[in-house]
C-alpha atoms as a PDB file:
ATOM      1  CA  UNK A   1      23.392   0.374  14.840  1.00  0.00           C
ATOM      2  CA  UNK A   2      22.051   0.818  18.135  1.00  0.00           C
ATOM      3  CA  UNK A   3      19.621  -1.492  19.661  1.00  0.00           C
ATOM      4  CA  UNK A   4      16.624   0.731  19.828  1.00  0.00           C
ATOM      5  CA  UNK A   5      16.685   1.925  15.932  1.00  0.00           C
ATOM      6  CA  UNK A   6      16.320  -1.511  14.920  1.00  0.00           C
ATOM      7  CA  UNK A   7      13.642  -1.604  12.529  1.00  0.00           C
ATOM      8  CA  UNK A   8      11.923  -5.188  12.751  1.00  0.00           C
ATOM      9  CA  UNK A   9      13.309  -5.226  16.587  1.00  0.00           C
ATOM     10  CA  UNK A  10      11.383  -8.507  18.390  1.00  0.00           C
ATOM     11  CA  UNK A  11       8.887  -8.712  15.132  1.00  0.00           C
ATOM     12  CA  UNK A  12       8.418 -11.902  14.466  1.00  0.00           C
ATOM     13  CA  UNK A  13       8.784 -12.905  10.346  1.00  0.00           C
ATOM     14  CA  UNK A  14       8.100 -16.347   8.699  1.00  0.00           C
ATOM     15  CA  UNK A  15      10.304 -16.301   5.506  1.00  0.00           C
ATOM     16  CA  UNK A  16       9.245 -19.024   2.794  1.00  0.00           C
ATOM     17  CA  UNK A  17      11.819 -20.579   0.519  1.00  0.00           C
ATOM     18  CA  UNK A  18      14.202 -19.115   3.545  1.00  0.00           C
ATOM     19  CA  UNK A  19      16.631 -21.438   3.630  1.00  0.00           C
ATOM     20  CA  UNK A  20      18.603 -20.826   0.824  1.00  0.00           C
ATOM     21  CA  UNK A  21      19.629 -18.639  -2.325  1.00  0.00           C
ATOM     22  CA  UNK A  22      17.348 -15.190  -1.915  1.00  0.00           C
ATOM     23  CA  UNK A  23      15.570 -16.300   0.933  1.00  0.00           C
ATOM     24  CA  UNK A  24      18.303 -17.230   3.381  1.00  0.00           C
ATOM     25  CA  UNK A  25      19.975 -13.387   2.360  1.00  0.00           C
ATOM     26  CA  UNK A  26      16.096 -11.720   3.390  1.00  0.00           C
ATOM     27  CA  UNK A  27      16.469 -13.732   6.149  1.00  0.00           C
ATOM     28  CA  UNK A  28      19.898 -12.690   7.527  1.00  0.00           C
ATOM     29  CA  UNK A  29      19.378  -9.295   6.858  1.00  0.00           C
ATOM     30  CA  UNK A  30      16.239  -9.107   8.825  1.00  0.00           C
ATOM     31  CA  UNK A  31      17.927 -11.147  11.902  1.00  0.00           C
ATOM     32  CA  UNK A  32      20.160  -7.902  11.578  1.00  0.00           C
ATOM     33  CA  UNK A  33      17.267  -5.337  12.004  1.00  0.00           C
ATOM     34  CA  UNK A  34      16.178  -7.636  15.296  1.00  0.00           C
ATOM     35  CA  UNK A  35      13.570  -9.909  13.543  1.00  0.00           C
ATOM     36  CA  UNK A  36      13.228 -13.132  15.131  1.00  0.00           C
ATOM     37  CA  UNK A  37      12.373 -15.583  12.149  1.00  0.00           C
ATOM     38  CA  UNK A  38      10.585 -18.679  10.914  1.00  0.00           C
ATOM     39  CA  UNK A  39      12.285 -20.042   8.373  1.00  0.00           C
ATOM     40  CA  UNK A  40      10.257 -22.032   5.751  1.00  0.00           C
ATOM     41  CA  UNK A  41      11.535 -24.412   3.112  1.00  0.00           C
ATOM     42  CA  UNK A  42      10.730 -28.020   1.515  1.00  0.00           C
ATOM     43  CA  UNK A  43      14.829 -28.710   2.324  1.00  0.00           C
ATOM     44  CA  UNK A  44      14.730 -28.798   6.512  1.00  0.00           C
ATOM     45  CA  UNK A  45      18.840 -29.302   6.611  1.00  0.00           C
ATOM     46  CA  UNK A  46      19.198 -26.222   4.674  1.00  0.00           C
ATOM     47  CA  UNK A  47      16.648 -24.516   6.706  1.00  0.00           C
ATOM     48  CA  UNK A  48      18.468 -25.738  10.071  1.00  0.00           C
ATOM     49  CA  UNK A  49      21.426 -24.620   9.435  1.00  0.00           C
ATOM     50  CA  UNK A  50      20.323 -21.078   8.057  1.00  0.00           C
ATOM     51  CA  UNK A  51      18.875 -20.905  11.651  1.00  0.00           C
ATOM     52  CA  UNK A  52      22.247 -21.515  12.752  1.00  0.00           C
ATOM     53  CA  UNK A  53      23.687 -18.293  11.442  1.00  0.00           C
ATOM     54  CA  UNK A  54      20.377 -16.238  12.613  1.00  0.00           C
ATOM     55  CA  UNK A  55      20.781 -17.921  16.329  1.00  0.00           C
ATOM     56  CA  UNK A  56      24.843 -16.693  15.727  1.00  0.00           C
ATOM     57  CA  UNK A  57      23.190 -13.082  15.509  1.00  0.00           C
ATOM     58  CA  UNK A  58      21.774 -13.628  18.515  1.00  0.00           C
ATOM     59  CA  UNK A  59      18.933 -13.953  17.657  1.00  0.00           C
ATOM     60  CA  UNK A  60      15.582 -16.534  17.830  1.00  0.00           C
ATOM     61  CA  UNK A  61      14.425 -18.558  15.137  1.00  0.00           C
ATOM     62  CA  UNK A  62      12.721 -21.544  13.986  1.00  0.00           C
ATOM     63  CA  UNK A  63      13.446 -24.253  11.216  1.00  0.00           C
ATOM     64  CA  UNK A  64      10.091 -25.649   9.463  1.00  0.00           C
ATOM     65  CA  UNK A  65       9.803 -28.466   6.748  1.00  0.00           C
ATOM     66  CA  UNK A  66       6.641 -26.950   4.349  1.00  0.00           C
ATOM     67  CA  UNK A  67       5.293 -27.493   1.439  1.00  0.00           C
ATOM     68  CA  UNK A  68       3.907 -24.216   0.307  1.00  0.00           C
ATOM     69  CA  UNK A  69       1.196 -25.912  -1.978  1.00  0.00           C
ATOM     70  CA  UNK A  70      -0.088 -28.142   0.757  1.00  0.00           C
ATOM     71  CA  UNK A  71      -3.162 -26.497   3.160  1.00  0.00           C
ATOM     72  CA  UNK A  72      -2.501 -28.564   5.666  1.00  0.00           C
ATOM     73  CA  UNK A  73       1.009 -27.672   5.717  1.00  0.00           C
ATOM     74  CA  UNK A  74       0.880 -23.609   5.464  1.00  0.00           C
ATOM     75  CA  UNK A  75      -1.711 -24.390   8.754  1.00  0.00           C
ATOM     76  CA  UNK A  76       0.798 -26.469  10.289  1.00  0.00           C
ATOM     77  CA  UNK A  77       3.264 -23.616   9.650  1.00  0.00           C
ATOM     78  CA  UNK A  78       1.051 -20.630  10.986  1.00  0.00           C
ATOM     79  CA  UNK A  79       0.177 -22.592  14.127  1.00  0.00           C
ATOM     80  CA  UNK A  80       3.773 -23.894  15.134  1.00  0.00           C
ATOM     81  CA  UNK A  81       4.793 -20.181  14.217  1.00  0.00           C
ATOM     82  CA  UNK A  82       2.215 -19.244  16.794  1.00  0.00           C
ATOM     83  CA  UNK A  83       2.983 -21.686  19.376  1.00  0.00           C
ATOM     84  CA  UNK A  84       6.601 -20.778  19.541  1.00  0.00           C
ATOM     85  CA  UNK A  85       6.420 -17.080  19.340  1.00  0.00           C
ATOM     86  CA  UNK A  86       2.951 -16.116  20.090  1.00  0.00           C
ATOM     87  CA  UNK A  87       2.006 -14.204  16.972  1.00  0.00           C
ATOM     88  CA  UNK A  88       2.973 -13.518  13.685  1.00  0.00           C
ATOM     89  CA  UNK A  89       4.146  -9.667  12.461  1.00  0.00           C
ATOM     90  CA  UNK A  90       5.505 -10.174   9.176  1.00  0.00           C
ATOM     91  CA  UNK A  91       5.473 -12.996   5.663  1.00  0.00           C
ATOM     92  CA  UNK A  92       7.546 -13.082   3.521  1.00  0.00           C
ATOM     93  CA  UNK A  93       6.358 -14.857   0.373  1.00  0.00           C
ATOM     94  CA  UNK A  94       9.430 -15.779  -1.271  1.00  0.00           C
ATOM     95  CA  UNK A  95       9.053 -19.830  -2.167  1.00  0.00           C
ATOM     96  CA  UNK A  96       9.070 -20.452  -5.759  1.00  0.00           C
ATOM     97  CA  UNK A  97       9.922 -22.615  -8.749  1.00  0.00           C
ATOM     98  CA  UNK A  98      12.268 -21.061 -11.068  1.00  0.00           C
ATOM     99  CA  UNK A  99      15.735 -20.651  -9.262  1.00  0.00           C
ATOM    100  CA  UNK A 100      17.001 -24.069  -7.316  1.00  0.00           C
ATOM    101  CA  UNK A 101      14.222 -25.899  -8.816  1.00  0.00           C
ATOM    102  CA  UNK A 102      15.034 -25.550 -12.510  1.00  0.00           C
ATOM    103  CA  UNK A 103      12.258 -25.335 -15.009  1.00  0.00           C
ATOM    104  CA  UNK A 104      12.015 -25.671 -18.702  1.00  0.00           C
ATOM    105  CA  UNK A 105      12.609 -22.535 -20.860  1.00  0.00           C
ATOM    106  CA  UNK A 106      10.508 -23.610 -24.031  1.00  0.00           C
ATOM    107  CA  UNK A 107       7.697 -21.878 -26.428  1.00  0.00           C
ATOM    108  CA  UNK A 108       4.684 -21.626 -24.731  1.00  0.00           C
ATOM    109  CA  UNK A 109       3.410 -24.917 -27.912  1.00  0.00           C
ATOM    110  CA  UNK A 110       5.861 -26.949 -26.301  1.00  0.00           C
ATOM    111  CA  UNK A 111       5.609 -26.252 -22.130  1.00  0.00           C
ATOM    112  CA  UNK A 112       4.668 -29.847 -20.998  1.00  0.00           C
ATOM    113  CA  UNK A 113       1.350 -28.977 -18.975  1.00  0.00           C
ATOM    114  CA  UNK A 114       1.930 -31.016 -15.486  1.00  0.00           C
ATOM    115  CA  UNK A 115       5.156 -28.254 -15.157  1.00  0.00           C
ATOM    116  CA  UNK A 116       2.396 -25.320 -15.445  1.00  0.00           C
ATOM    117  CA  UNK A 117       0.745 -26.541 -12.849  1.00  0.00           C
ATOM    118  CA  UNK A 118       3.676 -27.682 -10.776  1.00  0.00           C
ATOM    119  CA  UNK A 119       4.749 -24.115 -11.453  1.00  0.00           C
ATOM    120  CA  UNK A 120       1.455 -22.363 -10.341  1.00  0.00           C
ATOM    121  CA  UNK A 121       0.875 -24.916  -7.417  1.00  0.00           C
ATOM    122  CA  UNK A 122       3.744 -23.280  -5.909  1.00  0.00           C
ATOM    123  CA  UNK A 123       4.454 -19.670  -6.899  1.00  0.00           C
ATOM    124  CA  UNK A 124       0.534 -18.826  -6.755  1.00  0.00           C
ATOM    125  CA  UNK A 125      -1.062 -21.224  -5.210  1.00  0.00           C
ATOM    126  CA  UNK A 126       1.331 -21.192  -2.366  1.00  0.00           C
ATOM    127  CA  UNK A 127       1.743 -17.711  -2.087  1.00  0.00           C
ATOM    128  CA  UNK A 128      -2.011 -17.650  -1.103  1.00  0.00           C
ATOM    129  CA  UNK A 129      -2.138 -20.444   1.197  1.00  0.00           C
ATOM    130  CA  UNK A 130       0.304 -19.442   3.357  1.00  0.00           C
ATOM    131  CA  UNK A 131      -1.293 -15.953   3.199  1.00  0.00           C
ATOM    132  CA  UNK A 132      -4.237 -17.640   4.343  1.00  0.00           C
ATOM    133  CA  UNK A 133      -2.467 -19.595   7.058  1.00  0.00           C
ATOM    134  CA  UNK A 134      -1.527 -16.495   8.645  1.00  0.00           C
ATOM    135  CA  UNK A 135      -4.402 -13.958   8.367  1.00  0.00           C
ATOM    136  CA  UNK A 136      -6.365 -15.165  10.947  1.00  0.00           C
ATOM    137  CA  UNK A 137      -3.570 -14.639  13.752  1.00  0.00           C
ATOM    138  CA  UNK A 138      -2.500 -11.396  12.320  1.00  0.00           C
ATOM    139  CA  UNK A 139      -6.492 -10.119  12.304  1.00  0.00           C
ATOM    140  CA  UNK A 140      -6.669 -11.549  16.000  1.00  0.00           C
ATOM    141  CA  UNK A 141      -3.720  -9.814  17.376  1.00  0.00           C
ATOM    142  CA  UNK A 142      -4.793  -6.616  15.115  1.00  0.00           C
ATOM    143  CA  UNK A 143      -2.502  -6.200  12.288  1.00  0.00           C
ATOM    144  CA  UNK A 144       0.175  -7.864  10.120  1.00  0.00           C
ATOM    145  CA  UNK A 145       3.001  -7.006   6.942  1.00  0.00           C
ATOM    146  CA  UNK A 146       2.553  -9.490   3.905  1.00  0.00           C
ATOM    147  CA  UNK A 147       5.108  -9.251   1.443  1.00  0.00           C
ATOM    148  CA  UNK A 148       4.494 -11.252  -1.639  1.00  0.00           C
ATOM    149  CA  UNK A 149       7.816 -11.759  -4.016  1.00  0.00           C
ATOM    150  CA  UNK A 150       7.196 -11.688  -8.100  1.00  0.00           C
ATOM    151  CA  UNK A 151       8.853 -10.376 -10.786  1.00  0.00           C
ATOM    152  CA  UNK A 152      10.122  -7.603 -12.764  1.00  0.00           C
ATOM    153  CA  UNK A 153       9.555 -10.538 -16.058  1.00  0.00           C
ATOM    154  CA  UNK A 154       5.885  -9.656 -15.976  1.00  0.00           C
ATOM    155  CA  UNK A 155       6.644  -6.197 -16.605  1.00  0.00           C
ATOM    156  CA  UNK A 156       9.004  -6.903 -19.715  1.00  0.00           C
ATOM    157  CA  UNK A 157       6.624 -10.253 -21.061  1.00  0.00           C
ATOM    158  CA  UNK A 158      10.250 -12.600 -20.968  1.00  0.00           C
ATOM    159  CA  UNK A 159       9.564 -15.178 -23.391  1.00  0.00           C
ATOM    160  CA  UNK A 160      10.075 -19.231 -23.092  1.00  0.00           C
ATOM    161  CA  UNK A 161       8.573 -19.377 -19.929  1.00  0.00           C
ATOM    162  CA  UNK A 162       5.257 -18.002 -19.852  1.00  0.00           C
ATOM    163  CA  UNK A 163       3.942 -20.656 -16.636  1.00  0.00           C
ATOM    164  CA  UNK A 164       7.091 -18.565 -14.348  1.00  0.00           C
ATOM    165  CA  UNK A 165       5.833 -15.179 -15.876  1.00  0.00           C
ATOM    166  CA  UNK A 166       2.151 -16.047 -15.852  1.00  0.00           C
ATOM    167  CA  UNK A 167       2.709 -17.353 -12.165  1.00  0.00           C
ATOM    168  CA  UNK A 168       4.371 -13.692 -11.555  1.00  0.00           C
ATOM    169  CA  UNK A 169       1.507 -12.054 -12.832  1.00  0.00           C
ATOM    170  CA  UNK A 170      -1.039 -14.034 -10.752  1.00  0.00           C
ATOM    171  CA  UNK A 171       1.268 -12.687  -7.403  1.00  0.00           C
ATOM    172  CA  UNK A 172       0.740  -8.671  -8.500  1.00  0.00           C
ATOM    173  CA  UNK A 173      -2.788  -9.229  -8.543  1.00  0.00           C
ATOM    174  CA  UNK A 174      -3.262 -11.400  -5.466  1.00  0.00           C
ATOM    175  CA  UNK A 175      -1.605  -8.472  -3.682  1.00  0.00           C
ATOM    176  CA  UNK A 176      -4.043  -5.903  -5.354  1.00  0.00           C
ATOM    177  CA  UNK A 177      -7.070  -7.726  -4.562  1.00  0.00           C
ATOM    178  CA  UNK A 178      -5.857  -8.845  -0.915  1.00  0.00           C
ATOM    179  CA  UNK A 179      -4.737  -5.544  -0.092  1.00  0.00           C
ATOM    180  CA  UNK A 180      -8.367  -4.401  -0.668  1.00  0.00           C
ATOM    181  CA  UNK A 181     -10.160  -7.236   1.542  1.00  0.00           C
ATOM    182  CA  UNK A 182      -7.815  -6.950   4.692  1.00  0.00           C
ATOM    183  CA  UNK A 183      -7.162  -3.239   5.125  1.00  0.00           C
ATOM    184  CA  UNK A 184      -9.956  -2.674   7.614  1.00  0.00           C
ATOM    185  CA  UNK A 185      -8.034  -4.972   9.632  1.00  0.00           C
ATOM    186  CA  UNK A 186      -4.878  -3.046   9.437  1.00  0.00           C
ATOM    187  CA  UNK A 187      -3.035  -5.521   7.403  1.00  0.00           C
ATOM    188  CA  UNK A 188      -0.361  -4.442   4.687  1.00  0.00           C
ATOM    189  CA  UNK A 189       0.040  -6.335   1.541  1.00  0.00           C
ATOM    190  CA  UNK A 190       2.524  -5.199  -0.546  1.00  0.00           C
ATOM    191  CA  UNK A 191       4.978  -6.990  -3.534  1.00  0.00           C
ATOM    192  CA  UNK A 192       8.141  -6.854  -4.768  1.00  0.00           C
ATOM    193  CA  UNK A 193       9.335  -7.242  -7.969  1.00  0.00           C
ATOM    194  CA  UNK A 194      13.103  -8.329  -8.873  1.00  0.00           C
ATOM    195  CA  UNK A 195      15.018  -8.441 -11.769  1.00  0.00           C
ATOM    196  CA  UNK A 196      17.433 -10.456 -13.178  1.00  0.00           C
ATOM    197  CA  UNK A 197      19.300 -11.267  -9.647  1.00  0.00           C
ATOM    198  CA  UNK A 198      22.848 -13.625  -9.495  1.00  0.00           C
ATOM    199  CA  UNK A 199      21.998 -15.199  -6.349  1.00  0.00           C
ATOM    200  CA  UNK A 200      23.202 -18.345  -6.159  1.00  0.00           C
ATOM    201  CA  UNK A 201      27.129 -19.961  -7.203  1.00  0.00           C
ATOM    202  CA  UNK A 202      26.744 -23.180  -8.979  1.00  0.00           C
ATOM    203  CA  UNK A 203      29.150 -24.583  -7.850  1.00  0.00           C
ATOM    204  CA  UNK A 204      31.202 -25.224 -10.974  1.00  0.00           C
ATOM    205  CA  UNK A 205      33.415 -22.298 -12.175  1.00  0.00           C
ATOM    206  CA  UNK A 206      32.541 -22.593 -15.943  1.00  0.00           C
ATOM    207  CA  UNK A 207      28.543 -22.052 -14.884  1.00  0.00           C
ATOM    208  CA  UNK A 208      29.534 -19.217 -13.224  1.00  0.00           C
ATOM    209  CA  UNK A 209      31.493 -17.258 -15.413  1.00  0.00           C
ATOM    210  CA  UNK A 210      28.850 -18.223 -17.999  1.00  0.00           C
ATOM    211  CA  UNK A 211      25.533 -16.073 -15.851  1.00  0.00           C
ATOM    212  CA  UNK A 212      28.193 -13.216 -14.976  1.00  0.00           C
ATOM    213  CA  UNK A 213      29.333 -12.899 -18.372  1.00  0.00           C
ATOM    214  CA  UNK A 214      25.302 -13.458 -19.369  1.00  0.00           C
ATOM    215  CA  UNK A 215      24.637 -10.617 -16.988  1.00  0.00           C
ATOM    216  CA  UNK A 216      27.293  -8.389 -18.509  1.00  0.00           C
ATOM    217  CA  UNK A 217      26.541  -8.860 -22.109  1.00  0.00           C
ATOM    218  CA  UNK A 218      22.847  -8.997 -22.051  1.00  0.00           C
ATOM    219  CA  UNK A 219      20.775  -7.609 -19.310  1.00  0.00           C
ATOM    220  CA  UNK A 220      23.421  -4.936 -17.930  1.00  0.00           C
ATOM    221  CA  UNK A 221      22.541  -2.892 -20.837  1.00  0.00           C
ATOM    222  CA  UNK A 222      19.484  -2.409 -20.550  1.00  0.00           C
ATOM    223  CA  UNK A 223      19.677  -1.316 -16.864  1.00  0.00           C
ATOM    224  CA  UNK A 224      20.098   2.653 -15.843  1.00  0.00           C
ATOM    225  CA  UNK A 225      22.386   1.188 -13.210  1.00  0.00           C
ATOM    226  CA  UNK A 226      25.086  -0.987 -15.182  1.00  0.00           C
ATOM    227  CA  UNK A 227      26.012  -3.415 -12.500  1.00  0.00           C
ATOM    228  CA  UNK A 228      25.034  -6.977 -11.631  1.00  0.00           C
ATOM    229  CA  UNK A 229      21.908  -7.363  -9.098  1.00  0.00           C
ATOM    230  CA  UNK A 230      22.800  -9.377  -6.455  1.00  0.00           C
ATOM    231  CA  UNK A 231      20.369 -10.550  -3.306  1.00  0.00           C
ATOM    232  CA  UNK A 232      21.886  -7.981  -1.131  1.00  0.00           C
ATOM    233  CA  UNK A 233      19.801  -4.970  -3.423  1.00  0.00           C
ATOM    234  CA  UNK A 234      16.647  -6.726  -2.489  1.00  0.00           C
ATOM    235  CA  UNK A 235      17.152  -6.424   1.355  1.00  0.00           C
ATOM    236  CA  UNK A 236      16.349  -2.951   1.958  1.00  0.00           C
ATOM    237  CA  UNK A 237      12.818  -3.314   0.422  1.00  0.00           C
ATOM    238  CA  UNK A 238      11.688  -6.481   2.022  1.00  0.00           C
ATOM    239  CA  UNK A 239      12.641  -4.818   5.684  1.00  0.00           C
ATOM    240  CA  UNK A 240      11.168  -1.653   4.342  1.00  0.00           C
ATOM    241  CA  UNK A 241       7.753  -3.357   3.487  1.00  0.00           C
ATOM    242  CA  UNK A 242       8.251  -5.283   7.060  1.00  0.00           C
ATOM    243  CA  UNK A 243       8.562  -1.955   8.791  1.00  0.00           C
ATOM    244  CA  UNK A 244       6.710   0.822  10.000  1.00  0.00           C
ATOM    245  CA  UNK A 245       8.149   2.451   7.245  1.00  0.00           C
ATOM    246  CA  UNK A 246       5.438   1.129   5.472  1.00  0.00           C
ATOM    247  CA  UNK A 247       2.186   1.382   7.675  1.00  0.00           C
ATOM    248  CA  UNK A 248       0.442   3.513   4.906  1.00  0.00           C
ATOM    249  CA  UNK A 249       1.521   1.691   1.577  1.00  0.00           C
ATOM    250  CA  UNK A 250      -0.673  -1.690   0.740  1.00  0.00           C
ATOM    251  CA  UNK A 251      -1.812  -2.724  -2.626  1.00  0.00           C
ATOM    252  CA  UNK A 252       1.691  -1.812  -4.401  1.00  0.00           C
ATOM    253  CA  UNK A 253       4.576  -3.523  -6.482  1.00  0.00           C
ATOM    254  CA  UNK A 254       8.094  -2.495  -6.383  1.00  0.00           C
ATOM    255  CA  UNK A 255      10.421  -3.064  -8.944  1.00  0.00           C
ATOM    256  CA  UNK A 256      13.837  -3.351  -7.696  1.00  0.00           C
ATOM    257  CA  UNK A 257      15.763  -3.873 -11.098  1.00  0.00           C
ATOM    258  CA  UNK A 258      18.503  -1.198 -11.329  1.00  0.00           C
ATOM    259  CA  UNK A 259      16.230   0.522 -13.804  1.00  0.00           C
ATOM    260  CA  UNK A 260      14.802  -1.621 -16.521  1.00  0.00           C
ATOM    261  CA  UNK A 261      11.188  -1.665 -16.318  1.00  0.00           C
ATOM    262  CA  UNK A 262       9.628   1.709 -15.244  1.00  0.00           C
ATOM    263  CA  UNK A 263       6.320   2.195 -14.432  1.00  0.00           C
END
């Protein structure tokens, strides 16, 4: 692709939960298009040495230890984001409880309570403190692309674990409600919604098998497209959303999900 067709070319993108799994493949993929990114993430080796690969692109980007559910932290974030590239074009909330950090698939009766709100203090409550952290710069410098991750399970009600659905939920209407309040300040906030993705190898061959042959038995079926999701189907969106593409959409969810849930 040539140099001037690059779609995030220079932007500047703070990825949460960036260092790894999903995350690290948004992040890559939006080095490609000429991003220069911040990569946020609770695990600063991992996030280091995802930098590596972007700076092996050639091109700029920044490791940050965060915790999303801190205020203090999403500030600290914003501002060193700020201080080493001068403004911020583009978030990417992606952070969450569910994939690397395992939770408990139960009945809603028997969800231990401190793991909803462990749950919530990071997929919601993060999500809008770092969306806080960053609206003041991107009002200053006079616009700004928020993309907020969720999930297709809110659509299709997954049972046994209502806190990561209910969580999900919360995200879609943060992004309706947002998208409302910081339009006149020509700030996009959009969200997408994935389904069932493989993104990560466990590391042990058995596991592995196990989720593809899961995939294949039980969620391929219900799909228009019969094939397993992978991270790489998710990358078009986010840079979409992140683009120009997408200076007149705000307020909207996109299901990426090989055809599931439609709506």
């Amino acid at each position: 692709m040539a140099e001037g067709s690059l779609r995030l070319k220079d932007k500047v993108v703070i990825i949460t939960g960036g260092a790894q799994g999903i995350g690290r493949v948004y992040a890559l993929g939006m080095a490609d298009e000429g991003a220069q990114l911040v990569i946020v993430d609770v695990d600063l080796e991992a996030a280091e040495a995802t930098v590596r690969d972007i700076r092996a692109k050639g091109r700029e980007a920044l490791a940050l230890k965060t915790d999303v559910s801190s205020p203090d932290s999403t500030q600290d974030m914003a501002r060193k984001t700020v201080e080493s590239f001068g403004r911020i074009d583009v978030l990417v909330n992606n952070a969450a409880i569910f994939g690397k950090i395992r939770i408990s698939r139960v009945p809603f009766y028997e969800l231990d309570l401190d793991e909803w709100d462990r749950v919530f203090a990071v997929n919601l409550k993060g999500t809008l403190l770092c969306c806080r952290a960053v609206y003041p710069q991107m009002k200053t410098q006079g616009g700004g692309k928020i993309v907020n991750i969720a999930s297709a399970a809110f659509f299709s009600g997954n049972p046994n674990y209502v806190h990561y659905v209910a969580s999900k939920a919360g995200i879609i209407g943060l992004t309706r409600a947002m998208a409302r309040e910081v339009g006149d300040y020509n700030i996009n906030v959009n969200c997408i919604a994935p389904g069932a993705t493989l993104a990560e190898d466990p590391g042990d061959k058995d596991a592995w098998e196990g989720r593809v042959k899961r995939f294949n038995e039980i969620l391929l079926p219900k799909r228009c497209l019969k094939r397993i999701q992978y991270p790489e189907d998710l990358v078009g969106t986010v840079i979409f959303l992140a683009s120009s593409d997408s200076n007149l959409i705000t307020g909207q969810t996109i299901v990426v999900d090989g055809g599931n849930v439609m709506r």
